[in-house]
C-alpha atoms as a PDB file:
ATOM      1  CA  UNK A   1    -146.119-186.201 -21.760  1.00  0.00           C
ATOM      2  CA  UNK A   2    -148.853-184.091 -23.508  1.00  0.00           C
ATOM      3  CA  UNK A   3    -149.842-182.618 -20.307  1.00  0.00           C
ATOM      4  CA  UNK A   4    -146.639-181.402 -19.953  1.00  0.00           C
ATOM      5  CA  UNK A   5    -146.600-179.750 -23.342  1.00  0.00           C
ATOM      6  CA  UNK A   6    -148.217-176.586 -22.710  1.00  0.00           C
ATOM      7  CA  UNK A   7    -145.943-176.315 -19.389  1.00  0.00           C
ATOM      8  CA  UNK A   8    -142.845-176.245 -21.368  1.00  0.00           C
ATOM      9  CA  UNK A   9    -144.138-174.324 -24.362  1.00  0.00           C
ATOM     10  CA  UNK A  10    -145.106-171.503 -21.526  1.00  0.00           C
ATOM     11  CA  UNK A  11    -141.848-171.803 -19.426  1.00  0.00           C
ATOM     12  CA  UNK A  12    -139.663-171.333 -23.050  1.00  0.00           C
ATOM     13  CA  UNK A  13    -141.829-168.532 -24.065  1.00  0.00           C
ATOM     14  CA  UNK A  14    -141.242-167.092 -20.556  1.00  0.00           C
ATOM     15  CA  UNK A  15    -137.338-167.643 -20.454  1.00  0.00           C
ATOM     16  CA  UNK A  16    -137.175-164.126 -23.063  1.00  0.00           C
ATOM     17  CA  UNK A  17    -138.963-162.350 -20.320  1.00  0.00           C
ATOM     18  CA  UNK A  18    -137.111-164.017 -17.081  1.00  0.00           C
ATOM     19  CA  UNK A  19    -134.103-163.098 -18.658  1.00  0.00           C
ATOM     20  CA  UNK A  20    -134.991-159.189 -19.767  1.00  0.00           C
ATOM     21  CA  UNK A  21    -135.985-159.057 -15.950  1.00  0.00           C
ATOM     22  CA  UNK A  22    -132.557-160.328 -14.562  1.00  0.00           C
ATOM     23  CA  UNK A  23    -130.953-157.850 -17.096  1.00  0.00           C
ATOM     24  CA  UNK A  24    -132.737-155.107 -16.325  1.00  0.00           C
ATOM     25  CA  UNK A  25    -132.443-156.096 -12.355  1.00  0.00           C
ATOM     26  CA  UNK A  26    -128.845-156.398 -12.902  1.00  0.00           C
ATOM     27  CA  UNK A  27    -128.426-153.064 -14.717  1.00  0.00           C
ATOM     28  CA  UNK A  28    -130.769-151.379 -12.211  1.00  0.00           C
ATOM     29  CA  UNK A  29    -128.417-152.857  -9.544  1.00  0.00           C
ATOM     30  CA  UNK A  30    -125.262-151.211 -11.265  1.00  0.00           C
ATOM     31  CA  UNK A  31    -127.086-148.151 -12.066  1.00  0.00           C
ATOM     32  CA  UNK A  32    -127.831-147.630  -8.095  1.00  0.00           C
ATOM     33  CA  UNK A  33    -124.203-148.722  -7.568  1.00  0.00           C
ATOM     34  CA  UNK A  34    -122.778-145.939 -10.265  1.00  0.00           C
ATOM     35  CA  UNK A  35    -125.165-143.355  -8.669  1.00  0.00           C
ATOM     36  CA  UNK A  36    -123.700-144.013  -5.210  1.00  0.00           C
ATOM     37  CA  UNK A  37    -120.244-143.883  -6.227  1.00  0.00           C
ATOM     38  CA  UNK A  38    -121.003-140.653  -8.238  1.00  0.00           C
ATOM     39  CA  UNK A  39    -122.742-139.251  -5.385  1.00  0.00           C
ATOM     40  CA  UNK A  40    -119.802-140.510  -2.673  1.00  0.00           C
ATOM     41  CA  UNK A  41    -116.973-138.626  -5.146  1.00  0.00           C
ATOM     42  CA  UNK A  42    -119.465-135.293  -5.105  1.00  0.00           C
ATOM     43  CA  UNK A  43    -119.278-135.417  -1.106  1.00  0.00           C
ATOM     44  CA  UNK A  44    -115.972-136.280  -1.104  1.00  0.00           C
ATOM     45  CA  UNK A  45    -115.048-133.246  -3.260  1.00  0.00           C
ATOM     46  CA  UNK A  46    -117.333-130.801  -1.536  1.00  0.00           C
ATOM     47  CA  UNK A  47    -115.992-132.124   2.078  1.00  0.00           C
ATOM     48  CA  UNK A  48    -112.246-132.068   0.670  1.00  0.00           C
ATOM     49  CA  UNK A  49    -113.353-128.155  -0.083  1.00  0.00           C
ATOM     50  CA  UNK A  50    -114.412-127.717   3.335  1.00  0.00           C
ATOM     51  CA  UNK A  51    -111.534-129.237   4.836  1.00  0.00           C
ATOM     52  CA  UNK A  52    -108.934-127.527   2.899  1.00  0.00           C
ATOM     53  CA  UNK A  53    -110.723-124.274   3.762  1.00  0.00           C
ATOM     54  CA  UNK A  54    -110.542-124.970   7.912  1.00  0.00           C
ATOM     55  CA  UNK A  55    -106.747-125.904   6.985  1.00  0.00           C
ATOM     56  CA  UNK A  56    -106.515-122.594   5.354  1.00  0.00           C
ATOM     57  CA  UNK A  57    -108.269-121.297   8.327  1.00  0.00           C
ATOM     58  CA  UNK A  58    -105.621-123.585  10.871  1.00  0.00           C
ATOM     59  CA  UNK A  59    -102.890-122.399   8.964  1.00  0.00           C
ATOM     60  CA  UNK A  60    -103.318-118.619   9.136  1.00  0.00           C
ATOM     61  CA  UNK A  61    -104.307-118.685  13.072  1.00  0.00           C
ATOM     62  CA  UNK A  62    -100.965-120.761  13.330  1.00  0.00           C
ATOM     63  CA  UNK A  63     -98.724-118.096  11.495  1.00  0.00           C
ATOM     64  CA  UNK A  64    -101.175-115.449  13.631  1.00  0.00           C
ATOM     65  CA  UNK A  65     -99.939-117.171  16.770  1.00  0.00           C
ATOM     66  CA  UNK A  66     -96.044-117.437  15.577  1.00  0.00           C
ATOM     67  CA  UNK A  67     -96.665-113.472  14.568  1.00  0.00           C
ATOM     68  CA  UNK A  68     -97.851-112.897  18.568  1.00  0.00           C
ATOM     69  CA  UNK A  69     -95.418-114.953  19.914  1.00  0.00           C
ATOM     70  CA  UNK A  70     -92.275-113.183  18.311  1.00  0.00           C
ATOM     71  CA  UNK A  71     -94.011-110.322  19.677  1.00  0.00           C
ATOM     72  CA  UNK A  72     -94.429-111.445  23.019  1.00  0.00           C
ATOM     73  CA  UNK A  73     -90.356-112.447  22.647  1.00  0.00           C
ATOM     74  CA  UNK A  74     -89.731-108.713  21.713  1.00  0.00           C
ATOM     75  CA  UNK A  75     -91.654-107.465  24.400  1.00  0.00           C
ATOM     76  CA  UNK A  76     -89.818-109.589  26.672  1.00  0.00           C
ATOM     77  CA  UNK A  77     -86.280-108.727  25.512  1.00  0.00           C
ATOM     78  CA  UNK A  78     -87.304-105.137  26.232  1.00  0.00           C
ATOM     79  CA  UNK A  79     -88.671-105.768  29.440  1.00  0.00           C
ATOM     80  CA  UNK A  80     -85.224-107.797  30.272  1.00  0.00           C
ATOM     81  CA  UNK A  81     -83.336-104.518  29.539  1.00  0.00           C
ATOM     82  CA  UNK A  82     -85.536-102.388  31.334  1.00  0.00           C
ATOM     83  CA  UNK A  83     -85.731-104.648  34.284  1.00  0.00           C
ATOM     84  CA  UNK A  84     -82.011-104.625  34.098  1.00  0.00           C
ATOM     85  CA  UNK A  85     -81.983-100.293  34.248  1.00  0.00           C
ATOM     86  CA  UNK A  86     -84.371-100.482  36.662  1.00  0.00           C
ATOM     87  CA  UNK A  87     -81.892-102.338  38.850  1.00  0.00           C
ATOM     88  CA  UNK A  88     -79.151 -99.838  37.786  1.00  0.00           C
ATOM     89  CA  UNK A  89     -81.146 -97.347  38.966  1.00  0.00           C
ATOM     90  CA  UNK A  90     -81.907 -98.707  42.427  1.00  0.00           C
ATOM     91  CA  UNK A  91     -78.536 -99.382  42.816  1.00  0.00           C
ATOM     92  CA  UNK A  92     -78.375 -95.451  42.072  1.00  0.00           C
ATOM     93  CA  UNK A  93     -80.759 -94.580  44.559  1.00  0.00           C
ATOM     94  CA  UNK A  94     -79.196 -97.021  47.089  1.00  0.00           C
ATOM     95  CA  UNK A  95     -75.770 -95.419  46.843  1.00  0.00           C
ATOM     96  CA  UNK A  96     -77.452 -91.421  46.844  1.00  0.00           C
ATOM     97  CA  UNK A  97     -79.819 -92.126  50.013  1.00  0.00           C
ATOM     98  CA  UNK A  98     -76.290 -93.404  51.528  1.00  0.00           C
ATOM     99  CA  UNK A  99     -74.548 -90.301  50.504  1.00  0.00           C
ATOM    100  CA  UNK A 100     -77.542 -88.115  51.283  1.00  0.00           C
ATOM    101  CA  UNK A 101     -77.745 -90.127  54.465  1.00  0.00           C
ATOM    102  CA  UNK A 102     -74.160 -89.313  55.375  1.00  0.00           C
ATOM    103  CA  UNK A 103     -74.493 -85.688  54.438  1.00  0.00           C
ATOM    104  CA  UNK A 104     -77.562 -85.357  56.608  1.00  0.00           C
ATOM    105  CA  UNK A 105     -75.564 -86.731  59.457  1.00  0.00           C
ATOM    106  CA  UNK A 106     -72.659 -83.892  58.596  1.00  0.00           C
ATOM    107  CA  UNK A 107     -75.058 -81.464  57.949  1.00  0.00           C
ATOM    108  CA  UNK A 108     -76.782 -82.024  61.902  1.00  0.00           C
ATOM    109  CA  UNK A 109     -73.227 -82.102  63.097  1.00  0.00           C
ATOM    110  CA  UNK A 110     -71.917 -78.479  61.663  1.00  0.00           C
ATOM    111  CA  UNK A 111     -75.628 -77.780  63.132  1.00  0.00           C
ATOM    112  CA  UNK A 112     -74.973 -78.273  66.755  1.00  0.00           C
ATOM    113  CA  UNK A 113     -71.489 -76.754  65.674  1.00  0.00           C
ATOM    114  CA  UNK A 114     -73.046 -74.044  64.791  1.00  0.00           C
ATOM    115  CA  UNK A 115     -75.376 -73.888  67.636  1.00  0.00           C
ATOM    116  CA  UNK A 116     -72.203 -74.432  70.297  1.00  0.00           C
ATOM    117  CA  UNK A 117     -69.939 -71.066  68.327  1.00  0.00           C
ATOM    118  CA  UNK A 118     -73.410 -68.899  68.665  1.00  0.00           C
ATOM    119  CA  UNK A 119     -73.078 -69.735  72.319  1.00  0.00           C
ATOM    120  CA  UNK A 120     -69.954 -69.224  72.639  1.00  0.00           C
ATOM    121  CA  UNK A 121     -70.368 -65.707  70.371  1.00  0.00           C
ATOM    122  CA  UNK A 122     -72.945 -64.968  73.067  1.00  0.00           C
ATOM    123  CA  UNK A 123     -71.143 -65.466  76.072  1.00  0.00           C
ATOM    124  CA  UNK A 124     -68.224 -63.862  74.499  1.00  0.00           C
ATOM    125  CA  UNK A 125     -69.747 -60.260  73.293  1.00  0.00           C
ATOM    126  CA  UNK A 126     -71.288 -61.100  76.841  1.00  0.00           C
ATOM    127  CA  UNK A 127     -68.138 -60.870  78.202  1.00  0.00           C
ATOM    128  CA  UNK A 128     -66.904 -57.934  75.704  1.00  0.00           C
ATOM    129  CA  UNK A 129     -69.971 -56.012  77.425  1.00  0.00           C
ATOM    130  CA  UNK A 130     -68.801 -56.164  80.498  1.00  0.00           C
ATOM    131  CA  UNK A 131     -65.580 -55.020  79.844  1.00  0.00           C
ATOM    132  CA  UNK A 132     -66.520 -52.098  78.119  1.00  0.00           C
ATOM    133  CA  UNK A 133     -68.975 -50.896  80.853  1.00  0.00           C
ATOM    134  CA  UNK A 134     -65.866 -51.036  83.489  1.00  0.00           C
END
């Protein structure tokens, strides 16, 4: 048991120094641990930044894109109402070529009218001619 003596003698004067290792392994192992979670909650903050930026971003090309689209439902109300004059009008036109088409018609007929009474007028100063010379 003398041999073993020395063995124990160094293994309890060792036990102080295994034990300041495993404390000092264990509080290196929670130091990395704190570190990570501080680091984590810095990129979760900075990333949270950036996100709520691009929603600031989303959100004013969505209220852009409501702005257009009343537009766009302006613009078509107006071109609703002018589509709808347009059509007035053509009805307009419609109705004016008839009555301009009609007119044209009366206005050939008095023509040839015409035409027929200067014939007429011709034969009869033709005539009046004659009866003056006898």
């Amino acid at each position: 048991m003398k041999e073993y003596i020395p063995v124990i003698v160094a293994v309890i004067v060792a036990i102080p120094g295994i034990i300041a290792f495993f404390s000092q392994f264990r509080k290196d192992k929670a130091d990395a641990a704190g570190t990570l979670v501080k680091t984590s909650i810095d990129l979760m903050k900075e990333l949270q930044k950036k996100v709520d930026k691009l929603e600031n971003e989303l959100n004013k090309l969505i209220e852009s894109v409501i702005e257009k689209e009343k537009e766009i439902d302006v613009l078509r109300k107006r071109v609703d109402e002018l589509s709808i004059g347009i059509l007035e009008k053509d009805k307009e036109i419609i109705k004016l070529t008839v009555l301009l088409g009609e007119r044209n018609g009366r206005i050939n007929h008095l023509e040839k009218l015409l035409k027929e009474y200067e014939k007429r007028i011709a034969v009869l100063e033709e005539v009046i001619k004659r009866n003056d010379l006898r």
